[in-house]
Each structure stands twice: as C-alpha cells, then as structure tokens.
Protein backbone atom coordinates (compact mmCIF):
# COMPACT_ATOMS: atom_id res chain seq x y z
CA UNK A 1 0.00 0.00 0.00
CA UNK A 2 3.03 2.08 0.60
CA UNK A 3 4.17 1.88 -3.17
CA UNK A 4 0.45 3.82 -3.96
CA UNK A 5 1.06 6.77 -1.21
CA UNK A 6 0.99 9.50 -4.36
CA UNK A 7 -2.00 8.54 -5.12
CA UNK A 8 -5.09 10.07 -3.41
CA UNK A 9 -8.34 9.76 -5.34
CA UNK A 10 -9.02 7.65 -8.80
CA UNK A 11 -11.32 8.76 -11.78
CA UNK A 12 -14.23 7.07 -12.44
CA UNK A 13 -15.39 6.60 -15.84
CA UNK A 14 -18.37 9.16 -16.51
CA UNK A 15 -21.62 7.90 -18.41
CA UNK A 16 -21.38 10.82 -20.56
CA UNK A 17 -19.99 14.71 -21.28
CA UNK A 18 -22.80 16.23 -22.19
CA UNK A 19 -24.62 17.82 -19.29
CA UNK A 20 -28.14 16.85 -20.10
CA UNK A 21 -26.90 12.82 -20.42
CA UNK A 22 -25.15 13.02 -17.76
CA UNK A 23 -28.53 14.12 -15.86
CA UNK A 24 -30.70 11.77 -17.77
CA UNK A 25 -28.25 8.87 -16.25
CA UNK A 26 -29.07 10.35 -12.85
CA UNK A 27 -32.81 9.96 -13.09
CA UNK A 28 -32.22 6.81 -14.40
CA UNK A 29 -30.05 5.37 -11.91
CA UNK A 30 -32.15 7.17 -9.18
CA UNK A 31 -35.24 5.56 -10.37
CA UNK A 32 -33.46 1.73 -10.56
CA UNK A 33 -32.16 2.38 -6.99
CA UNK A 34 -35.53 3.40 -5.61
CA UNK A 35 -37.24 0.53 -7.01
CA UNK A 36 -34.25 -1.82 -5.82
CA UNK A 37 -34.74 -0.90 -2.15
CA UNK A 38 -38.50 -0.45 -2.00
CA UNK A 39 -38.62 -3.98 -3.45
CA UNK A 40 -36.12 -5.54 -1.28
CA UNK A 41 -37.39 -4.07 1.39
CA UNK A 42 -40.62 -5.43 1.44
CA UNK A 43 -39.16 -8.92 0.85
CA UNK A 44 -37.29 -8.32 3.67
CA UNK A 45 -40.80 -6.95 5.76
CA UNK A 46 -42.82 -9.58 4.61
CA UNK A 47 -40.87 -12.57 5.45
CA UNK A 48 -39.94 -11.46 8.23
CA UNK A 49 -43.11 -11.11 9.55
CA UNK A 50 -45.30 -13.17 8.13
CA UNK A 51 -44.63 -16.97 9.99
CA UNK A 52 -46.50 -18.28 7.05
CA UNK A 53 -42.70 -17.18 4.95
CA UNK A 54 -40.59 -18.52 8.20
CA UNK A 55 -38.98 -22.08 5.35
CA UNK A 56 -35.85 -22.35 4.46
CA UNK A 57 -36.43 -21.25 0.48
CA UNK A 58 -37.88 -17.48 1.41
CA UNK A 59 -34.72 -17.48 4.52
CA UNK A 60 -32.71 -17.49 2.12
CA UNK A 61 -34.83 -15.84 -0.26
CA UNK A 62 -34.08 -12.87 2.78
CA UNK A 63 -30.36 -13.13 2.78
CA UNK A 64 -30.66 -12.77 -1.15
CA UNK A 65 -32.68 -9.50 -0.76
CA UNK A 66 -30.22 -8.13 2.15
CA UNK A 67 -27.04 -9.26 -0.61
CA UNK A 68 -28.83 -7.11 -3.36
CA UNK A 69 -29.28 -4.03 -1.09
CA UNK A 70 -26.00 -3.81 -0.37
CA UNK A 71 -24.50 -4.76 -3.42
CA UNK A 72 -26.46 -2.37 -5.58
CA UNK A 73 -25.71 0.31 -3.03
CA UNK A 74 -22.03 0.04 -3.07
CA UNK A 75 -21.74 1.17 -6.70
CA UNK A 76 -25.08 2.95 -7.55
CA UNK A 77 -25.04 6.08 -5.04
CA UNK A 78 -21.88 6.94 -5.85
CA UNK A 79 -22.05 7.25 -9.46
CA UNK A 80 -25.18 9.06 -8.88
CA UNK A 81 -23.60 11.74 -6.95
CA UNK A 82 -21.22 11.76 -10.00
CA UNK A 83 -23.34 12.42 -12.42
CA UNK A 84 -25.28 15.28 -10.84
CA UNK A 85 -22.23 17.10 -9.63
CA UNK A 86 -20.17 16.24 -12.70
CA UNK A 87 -17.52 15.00 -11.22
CA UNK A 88 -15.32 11.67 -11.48
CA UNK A 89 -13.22 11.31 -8.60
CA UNK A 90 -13.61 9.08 -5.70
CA UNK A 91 -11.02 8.73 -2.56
CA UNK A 92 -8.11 5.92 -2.61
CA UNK A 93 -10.12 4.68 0.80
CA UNK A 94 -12.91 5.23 -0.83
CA UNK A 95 -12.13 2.84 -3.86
CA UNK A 96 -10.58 0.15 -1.52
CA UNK A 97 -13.99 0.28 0.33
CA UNK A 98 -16.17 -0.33 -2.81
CA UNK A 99 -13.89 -3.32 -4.44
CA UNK A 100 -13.98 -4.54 -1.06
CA UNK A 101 -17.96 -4.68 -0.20
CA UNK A 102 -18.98 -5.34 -4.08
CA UNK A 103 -16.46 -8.55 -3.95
CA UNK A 104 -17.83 -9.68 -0.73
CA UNK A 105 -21.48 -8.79 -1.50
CA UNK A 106 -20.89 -10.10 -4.88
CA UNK A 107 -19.33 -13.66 -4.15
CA UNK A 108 -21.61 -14.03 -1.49
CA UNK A 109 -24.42 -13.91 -3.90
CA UNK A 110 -23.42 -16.05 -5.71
CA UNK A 111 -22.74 -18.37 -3.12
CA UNK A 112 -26.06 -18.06 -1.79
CA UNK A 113 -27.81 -18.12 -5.20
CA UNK A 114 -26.05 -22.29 -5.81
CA UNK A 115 -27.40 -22.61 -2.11
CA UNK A 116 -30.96 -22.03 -3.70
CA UNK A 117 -30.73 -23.85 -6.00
CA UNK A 118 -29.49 -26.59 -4.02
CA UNK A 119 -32.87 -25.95 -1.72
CA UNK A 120 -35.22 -25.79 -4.93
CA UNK A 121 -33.24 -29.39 -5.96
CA UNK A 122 -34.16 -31.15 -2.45
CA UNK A 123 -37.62 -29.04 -2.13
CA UNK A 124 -38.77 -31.12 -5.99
CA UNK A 125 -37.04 -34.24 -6.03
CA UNK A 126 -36.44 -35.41 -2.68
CA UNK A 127 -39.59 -33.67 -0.79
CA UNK A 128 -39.68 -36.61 1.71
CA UNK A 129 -35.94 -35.77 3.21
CA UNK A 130 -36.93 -32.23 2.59
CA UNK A 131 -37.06 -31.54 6.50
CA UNK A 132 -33.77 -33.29 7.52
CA UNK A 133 -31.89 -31.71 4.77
CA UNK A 134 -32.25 -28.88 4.97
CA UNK A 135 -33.78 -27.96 9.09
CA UNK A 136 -33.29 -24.67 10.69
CA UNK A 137 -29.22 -25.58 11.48
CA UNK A 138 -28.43 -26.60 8.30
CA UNK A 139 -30.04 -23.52 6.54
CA UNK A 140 -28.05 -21.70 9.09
CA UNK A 141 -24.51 -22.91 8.38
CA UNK A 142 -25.08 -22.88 4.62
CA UNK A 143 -25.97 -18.65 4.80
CA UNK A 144 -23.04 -17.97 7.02
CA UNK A 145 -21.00 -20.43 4.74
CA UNK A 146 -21.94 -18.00 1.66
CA UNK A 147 -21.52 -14.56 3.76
CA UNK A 148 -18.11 -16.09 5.30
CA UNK A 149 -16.96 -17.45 1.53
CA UNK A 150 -17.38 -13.92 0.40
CA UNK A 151 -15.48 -12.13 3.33
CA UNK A 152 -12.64 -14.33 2.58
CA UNK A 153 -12.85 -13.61 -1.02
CA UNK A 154 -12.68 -9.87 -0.47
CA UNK A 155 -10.12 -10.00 1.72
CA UNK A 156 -7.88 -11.72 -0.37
CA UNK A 157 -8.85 -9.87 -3.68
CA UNK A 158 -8.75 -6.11 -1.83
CA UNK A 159 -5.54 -7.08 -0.52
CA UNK A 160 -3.23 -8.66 -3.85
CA UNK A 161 -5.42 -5.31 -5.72
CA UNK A 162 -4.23 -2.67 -4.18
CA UNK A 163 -0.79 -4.23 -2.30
CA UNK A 164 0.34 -3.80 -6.65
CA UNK A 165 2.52 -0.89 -7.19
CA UNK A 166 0.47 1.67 -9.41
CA UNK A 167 2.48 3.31 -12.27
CA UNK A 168 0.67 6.74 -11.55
CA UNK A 169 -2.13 6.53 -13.42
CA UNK A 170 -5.37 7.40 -11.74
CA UNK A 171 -8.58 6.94 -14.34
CA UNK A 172 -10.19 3.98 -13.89
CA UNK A 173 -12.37 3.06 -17.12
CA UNK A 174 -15.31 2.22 -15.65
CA UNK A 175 -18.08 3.84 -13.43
CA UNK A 176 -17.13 2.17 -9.92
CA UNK A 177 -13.44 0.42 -8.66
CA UNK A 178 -14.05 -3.10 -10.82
CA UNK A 179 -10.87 -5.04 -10.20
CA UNK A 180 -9.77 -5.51 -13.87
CA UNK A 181 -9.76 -1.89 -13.89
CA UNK A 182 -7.59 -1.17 -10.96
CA UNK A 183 -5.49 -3.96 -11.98
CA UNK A 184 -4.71 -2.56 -15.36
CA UNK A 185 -3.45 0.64 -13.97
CA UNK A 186 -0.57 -1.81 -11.97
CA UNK A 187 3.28 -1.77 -13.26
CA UNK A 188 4.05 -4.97 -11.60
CA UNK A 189 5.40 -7.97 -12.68
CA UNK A 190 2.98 -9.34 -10.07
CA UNK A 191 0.11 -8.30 -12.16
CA UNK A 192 0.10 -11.89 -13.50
CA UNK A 193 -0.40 -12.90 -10.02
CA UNK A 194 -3.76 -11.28 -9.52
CA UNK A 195 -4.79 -12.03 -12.79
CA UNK A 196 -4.64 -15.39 -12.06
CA UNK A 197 -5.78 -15.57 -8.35
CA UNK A 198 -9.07 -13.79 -10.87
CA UNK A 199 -9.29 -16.42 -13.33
CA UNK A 200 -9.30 -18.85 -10.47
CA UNK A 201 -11.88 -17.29 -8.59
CA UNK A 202 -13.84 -16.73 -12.08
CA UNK A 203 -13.44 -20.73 -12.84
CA UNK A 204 -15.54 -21.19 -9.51
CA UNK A 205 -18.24 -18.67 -9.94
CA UNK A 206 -18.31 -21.11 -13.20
CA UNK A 207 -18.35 -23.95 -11.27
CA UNK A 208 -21.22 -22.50 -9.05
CA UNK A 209 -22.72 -22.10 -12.65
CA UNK A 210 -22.64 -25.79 -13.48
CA UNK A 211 -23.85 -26.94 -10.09
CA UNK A 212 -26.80 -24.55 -10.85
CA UNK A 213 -27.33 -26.14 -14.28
CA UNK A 214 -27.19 -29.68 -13.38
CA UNK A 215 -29.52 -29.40 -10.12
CA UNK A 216 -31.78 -27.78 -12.75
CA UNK A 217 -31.54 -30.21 -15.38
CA UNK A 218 -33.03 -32.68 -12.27
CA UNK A 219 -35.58 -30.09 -11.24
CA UNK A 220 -36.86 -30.46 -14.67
CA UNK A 221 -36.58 -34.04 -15.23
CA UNK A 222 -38.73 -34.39 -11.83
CA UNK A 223 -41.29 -32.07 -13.01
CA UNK A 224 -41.82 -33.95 -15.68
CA UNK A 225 -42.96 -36.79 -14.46
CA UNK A 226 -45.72 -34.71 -12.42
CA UNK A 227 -49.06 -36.06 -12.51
CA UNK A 228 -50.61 -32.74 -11.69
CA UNK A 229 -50.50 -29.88 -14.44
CA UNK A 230 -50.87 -27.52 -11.97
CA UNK A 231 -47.80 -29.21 -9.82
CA UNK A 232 -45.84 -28.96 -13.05
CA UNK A 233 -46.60 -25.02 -13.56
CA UNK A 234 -45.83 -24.05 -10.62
CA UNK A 235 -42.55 -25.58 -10.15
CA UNK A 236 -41.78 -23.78 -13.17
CA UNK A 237 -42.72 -20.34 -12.71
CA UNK A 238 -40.54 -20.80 -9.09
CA UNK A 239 -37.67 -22.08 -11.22
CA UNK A 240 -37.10 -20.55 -14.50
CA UNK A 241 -36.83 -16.62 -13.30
CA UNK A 242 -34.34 -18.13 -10.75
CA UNK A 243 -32.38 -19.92 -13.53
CA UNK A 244 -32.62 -16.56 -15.93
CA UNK A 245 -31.73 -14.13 -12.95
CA UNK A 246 -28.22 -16.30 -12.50
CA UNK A 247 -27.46 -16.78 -15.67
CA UNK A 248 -27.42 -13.24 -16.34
CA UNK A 249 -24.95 -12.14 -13.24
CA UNK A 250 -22.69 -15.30 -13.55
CA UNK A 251 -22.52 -14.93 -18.07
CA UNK A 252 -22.08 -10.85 -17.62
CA UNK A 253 -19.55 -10.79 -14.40
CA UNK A 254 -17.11 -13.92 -15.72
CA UNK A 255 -16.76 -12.26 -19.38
CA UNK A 256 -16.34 -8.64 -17.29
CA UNK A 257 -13.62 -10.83 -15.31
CA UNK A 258 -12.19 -12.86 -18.24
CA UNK A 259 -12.52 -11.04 -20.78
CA UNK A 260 -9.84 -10.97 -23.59
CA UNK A 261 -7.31 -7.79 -23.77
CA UNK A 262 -7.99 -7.51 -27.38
CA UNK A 263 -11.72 -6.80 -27.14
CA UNK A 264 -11.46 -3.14 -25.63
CA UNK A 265 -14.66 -1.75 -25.88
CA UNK A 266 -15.65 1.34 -23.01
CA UNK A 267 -19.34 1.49 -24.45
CA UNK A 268 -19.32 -2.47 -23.64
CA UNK A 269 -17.47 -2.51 -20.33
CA UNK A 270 -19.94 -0.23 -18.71
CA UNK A 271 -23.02 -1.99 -20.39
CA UNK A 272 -21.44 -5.33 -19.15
CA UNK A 273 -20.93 -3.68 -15.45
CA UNK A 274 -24.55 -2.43 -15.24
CA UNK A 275 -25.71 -5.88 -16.44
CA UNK A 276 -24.50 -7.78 -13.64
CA UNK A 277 -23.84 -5.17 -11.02
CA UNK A 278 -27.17 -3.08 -10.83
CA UNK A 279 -29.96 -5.14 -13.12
CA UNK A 280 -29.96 -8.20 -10.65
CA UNK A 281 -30.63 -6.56 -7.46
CA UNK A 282 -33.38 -4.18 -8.97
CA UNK A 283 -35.19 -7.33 -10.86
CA UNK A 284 -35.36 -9.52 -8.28
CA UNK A 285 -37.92 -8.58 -6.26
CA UNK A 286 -39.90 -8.18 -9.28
CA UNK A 287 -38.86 -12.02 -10.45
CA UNK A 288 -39.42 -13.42 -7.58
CA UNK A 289 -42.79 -11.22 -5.63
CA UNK A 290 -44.37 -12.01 -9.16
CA UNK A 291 -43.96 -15.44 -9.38
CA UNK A 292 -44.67 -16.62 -5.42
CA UNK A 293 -48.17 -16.03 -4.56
CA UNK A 294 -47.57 -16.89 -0.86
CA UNK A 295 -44.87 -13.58 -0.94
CA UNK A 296 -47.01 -11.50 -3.03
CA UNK A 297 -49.94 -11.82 -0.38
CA UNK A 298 -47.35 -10.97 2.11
CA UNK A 299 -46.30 -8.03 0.38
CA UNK A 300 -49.70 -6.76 -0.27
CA UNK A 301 -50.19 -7.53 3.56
CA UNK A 302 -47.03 -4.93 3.99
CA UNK A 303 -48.24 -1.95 1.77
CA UNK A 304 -51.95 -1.98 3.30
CA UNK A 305 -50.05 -1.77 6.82
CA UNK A 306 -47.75 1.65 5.81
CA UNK A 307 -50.87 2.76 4.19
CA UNK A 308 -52.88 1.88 7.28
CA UNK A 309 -50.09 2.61 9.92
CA UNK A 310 -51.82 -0.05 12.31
CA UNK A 311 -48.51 0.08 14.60
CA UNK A 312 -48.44 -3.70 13.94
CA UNK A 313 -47.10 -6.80 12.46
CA UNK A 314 -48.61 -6.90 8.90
CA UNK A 315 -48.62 -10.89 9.58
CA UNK A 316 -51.94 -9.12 11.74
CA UNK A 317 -53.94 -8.33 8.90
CA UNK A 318 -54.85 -12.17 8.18
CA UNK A 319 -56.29 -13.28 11.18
C-alpha cells in the first residue's frame, strides 16, 4: 500500500460529457435504486413477519434481498452523486472500500444463489428428506458459509489489488473500482499474479454455474414426471426466473472478469458492469414477488399496513 502513497483519489469513468446525459443517467439510476430498495425491502418486511414465509427457500430468499441491497448500493449512489455534480473522482479509501464490499457482496451472492438452487433441488425431487436436509441448522450454516466465503474472497482480492505498485495513473475506465480496472493501472510484474488468483476465482463462480445447471436439469426431469398440471406449472414459474436471474450475473460478471485484452470496448465494459452489477438486485424482487403467490400476499399484507399505519405486524392483517 506504501508503493500507492501519491495517489489520493481515482477517476471514475463518466456515463457521458454532455450535461443533459449526464442528468438523464441520474434519473435513471435514481429511479433503478428506488425501485431496488423499495422492493427488497418489502421482501425483507414480509418474510420477516409473516410466519407463514418462516422455510428455508424465502430465509434465504431474505439473505438474497439483504445481498442485493447492499451490493447495488455500493456502486449505484456513488455514481449518482457523479453524475449530478459532474464529477469523477472518488477517494483511494474510498475505492478500496467499494472493491472490497462489491467482492464480498458479490461472491456471497453467488454463493447463496447455488445454495438455492441446491434448496429448490431437495424441495422437488427429494420432498420426503426435505425436513432433515435442509432444518433450521443446516439452513443456518449454509448462509453464514456464503456470507463467510465472500469475506474471505474480499479480503484476499482487496488485498493482492491494491498491495500492486500503481504506475501513476489514476482513471479507472469504468463507473465504480471493478478489479480488472484497478489492476490494469498496476506496473508490476505481479500483475500476473492477480490475474490469475481472478481467473481462479472466475473458474468457480463457473463452477457455481454448473452446479446450478445440473440441479436444474433434475428439477426439470422431476417435473416432468408430475401427474398434476398444476404441480408442473408451478414448479416452473418458481424455477425458471431463478435460472434466468443467474445466468445473467454469472454470463455478464465472468466475461467482465475474463474477458480478452484484445476486445477493448468502453461502451461495452460499462453496459457489461450495469448488467451484472445493478440489473440483478433491482429485478429480483420483481422475479421473484411475481412469481410466489404466498410472498405477493405478504407483500400486499405490507403496503396496506404503511398505508394503514396499524402500529403492527402486517402478519396481523390475516387473522
């Protein structure tokens, strides 16, 4: 850290130079932020208050929703104020902070994201073990497993980042402190070493991917065979938005991560960044309120009690 005293602040990469863009990007950001937290929030209400939501899928359906939150507002506020003071620069601490909380919230996520799909697995083809699987401990040790993985990760990706030697340059080409970034501004023969400490940790969000895929290809296989039509449909609905919403972040973030120095494309970069850095945590909410009755009621159950302000558990409203 010594070797990167000179430097104070970093550029960020602005969405545009013309004033009115640079505005427009505000609103838009603005609006995808407020949407983001009013939806997660109410996830986060609703299950925990209504008992009915108190299962392992909508647990960690909650430590999903508390991931997003802080993921999306690691990297969102910030370019926000940006934009609408037309500025670029954000503090060295400032940076370290960010790479640090988006690579925890990040690999936690998708830690926790393979743990649901491990629960959706168990839920629809072994429903009679269902209980002993997957009990109250179990769901327990598998979230802090996910939050803990992700610490780690951070830890050891903030610390190989910014332990390089910069060669004074300060812009970073994109709109918050992505790794590839900072590591391209590094004059160190150890630049290989991160690079590859990346690809390995890329390989494993991969991995993650696979484990997804496979537990889905026996979701399906399972649903299949349902007698009941309406069995069938709603296994789907609960597991296709899932499978969409990860193959999205884990596709977009691995070709951010791994992607070839001969494609060098700014327009791309940032498109690729807002893909899996701000689109997952605002649409999930939306994927997943829409698709699970049970959480929808809940949610309704919510909004009627901050209309209402009956001072109590919405969970009240039902009885």
């Amino acid at each position: 850290m010594s070797n990167n005293s000179s430097i104070t602040e970093f550029l960020l990469l602005p969405f545009a130079d013309m004033r009115e863009l640079q505005l427009l990007h505000f609103v838009l950001f603005l609006g995808i932020y407020l949407a983001a937290l009013l939806g997660n929030g109410l996830i986060l209400t609703a299950v925990a208050c209504d008992h009915r939501l108190h299962t392992p899928m909508y647990f960690f359906l909650l430590n999903l929703a508390l991931l997003d939150l802080g993921c999306i507002s690691t990297t969102v506020p910030k370019a926000m104020t940006n934009s609408l003071w037309d500025t670029r620069t954000i503090s060295y601490a400032g940076c370290v902070a960010q790479e640090f909380l988006f690579v925890f919230l990040m690999s936690s996520d998708c830690s926790l994201l393979t743990i649901m799909a491990y629960d959706r697995y168990v839920a629809i083809c072994k429903p009679l073990h269902y209980g002993t699987l997957l009990d109250r401990r179990a769901c327990a040790q598998m979230a802090a497993a996910a939050w803990g993985s992700g610490f780690l990760n951070a830890v050891l990706y903030t610390a190989n980042t910014f332990s390089l030697p910069l060669c004074g340059e300060n812009a970073v080409d994109q709109f918050f402190c992505e790794i590839p970034k900072i590591l391209k501004l590094s004059c160190s023969h150890s630049y290989h070493r991160d690079l590859g400490l990346l690809t390995f940790s890329s390989l494993l969000f991969l991995g993650c991917f696979v484990f997804i895929v496979l537990s889905y290809v026996q979701i399906f296989r399972t649903v299949q065979r349902m007698p009941s039509e309406q069995g069938r449909h709603k296994a789907f609905s609960t597991c296709v938005p899932h499978l969409v919403v990860i193959s999205l972040l884990i596709s977009t973030g691995v070709f951010a991560y791994l992607k070839p120095p001969s494609i060098f494309s700014p327009a791309l970069d940032l498109v690729v960044a807002v893909l899996y850095s701000v689109v997952p945590p605002a649409l999930n909410p939306l994927i997943y309120s829409m698709r699970m009755q049970t959480l929808k009621d809940a949610i309704v159950k919510v909004l009627l009690w901050t209309f209402f302000r009956n001072h109590k558990c919405p969970i009240s409203l039902q009885r």
